[in-house]
C-alpha atoms as a PDB file:
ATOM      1  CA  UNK A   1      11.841   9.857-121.018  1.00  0.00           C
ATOM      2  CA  UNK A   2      12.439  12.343-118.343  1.00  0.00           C
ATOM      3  CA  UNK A   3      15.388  11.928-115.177  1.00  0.00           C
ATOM      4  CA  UNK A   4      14.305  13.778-112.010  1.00  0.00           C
ATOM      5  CA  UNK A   5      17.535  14.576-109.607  1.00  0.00           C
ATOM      6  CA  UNK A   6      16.697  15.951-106.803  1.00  0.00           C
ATOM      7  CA  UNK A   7      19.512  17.119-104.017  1.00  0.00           C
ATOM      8  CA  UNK A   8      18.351  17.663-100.099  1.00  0.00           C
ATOM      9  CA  UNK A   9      20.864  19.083 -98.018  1.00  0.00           C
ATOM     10  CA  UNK A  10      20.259  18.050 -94.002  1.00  0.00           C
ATOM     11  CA  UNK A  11      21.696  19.062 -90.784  1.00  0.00           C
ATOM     12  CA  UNK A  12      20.920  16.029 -88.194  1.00  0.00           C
ATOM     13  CA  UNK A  13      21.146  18.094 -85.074  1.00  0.00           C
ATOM     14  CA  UNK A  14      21.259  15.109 -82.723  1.00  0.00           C
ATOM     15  CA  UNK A  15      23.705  13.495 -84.454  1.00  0.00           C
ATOM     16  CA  UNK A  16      27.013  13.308 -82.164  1.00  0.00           C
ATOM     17  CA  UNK A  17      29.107  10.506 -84.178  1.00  0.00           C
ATOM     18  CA  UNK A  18      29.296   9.675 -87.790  1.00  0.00           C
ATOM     19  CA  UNK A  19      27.409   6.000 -86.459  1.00  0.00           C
ATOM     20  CA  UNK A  20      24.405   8.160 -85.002  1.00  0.00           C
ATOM     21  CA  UNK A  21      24.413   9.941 -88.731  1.00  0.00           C
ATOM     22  CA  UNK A  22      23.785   6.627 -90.551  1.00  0.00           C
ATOM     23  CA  UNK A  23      20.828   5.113 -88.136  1.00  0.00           C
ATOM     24  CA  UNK A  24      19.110   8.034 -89.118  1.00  0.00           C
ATOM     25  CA  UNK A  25      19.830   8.458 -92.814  1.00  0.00           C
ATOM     26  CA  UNK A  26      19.231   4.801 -93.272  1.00  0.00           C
ATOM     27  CA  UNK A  27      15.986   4.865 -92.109  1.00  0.00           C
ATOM     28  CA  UNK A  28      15.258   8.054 -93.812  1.00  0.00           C
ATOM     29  CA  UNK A  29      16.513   6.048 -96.804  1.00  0.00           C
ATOM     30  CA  UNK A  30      14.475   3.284 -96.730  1.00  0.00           C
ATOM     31  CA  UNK A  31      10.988   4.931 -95.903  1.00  0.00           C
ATOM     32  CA  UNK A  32      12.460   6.765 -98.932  1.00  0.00           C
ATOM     33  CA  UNK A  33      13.003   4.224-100.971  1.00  0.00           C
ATOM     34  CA  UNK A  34       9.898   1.991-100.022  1.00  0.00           C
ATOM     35  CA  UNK A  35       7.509   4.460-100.305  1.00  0.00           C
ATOM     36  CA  UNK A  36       8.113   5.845-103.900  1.00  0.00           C
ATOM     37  CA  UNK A  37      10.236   3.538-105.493  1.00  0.00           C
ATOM     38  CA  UNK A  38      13.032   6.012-106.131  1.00  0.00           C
ATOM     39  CA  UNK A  39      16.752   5.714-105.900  1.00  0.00           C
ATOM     40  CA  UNK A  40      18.299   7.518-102.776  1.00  0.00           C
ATOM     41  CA  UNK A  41      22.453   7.845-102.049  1.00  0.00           C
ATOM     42  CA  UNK A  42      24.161   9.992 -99.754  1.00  0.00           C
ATOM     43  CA  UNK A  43      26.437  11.884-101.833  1.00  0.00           C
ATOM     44  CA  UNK A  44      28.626  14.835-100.348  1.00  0.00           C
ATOM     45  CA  UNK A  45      29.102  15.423 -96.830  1.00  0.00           C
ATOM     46  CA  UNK A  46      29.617  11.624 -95.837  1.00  0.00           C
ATOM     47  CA  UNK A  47      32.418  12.530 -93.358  1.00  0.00           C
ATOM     48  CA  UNK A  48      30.596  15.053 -91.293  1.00  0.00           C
ATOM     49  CA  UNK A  49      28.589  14.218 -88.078  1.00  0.00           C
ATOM     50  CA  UNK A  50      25.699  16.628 -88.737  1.00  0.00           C
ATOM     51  CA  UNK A  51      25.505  17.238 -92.440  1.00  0.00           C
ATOM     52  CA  UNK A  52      24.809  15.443 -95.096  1.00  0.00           C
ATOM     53  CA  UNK A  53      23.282  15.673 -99.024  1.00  0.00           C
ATOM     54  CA  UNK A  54      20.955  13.309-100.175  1.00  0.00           C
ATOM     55  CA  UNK A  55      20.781  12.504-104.210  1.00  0.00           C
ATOM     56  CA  UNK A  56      16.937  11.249-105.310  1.00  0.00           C
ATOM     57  CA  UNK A  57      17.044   9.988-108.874  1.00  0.00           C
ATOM     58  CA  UNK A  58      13.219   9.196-110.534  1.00  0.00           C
ATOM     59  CA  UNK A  59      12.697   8.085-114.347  1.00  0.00           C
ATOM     60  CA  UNK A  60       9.238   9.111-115.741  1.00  0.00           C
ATOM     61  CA  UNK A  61       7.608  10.195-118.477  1.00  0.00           C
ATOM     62  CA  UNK A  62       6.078  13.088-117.526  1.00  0.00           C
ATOM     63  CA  UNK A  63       7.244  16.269-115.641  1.00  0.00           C
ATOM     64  CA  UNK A  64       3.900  16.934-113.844  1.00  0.00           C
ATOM     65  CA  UNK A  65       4.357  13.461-112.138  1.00  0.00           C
ATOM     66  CA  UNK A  66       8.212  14.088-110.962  1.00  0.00           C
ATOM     67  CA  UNK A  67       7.246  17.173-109.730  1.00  0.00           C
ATOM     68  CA  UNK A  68       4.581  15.442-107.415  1.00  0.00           C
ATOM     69  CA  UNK A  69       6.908  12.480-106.616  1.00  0.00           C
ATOM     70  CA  UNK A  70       9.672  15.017-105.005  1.00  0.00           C
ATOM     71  CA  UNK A  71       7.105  17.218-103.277  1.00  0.00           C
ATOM     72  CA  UNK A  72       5.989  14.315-101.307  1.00  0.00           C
ATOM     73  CA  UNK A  73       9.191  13.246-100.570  1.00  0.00           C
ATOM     74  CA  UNK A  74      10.173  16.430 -99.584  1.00  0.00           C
ATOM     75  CA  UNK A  75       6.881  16.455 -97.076  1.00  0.00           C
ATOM     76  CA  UNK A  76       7.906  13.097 -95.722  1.00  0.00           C
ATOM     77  CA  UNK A  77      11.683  14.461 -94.734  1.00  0.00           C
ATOM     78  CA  UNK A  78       9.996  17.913 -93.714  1.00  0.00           C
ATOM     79  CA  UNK A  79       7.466  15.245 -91.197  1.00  0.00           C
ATOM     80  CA  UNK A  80      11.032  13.550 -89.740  1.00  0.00           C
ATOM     81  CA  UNK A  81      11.981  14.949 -86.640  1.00  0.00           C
ATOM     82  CA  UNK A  82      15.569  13.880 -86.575  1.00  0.00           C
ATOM     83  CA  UNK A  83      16.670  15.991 -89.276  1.00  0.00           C
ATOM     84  CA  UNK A  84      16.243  20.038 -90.800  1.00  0.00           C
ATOM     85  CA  UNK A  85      16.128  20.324 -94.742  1.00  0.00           C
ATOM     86  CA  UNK A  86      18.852  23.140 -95.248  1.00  0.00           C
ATOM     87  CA  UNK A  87      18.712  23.234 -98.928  1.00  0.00           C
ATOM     88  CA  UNK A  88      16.791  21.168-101.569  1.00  0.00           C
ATOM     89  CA  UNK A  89      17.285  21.363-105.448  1.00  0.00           C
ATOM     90  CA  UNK A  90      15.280  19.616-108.340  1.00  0.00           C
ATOM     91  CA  UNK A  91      16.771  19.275-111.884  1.00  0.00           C
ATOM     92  CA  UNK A  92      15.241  17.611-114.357  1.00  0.00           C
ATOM     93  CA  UNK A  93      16.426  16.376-117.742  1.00  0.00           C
END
């Protein structure tokens, strides 16, 4: 068994209040979520308007097939227009 964590850091440049921030990191979330079946939490920068870190967490057995789960979702949040990936980091154990 294999634990893919992945870690996104965003800047959501048309964000202008910390309720603007959460429209568009719960929809991120959820086309997330739906889509591949992972586990998605904000976790570090929750107080800021226009940052923000998402944590991805997949189970598998294989490596090959995390590694193609996170580059997708990293494609999907590269396709949103309402945020910029600043940082992204993959660890798996």
């Amino acid at each position: 068994m294999l634990v893919g964590l992945y870690q996104i850091d965003l800047f959501i440049p048309q964000s202008g209040s910390l309720k603007s921030k959460r429209f568009v990191l719960q929809s991120l979330k959820t086309r997330i979520h739906n889509k591949f079946n992972v586990s998605v939490a904000e976790v570090d920068e929750n107080e800021k308007w226009q940052r923000t870190t998402l944590g991805i967490a997949l189970v598998a057995n294989e490596r090959r097939y995390i590694d193609q789960v996170m580059s997708e979702i990293l494609r999907l949040v590269e396709t949103c227009d309402d945020v910029q990936v600043l940082k992204q980091q993959l660890e798996i154990i």
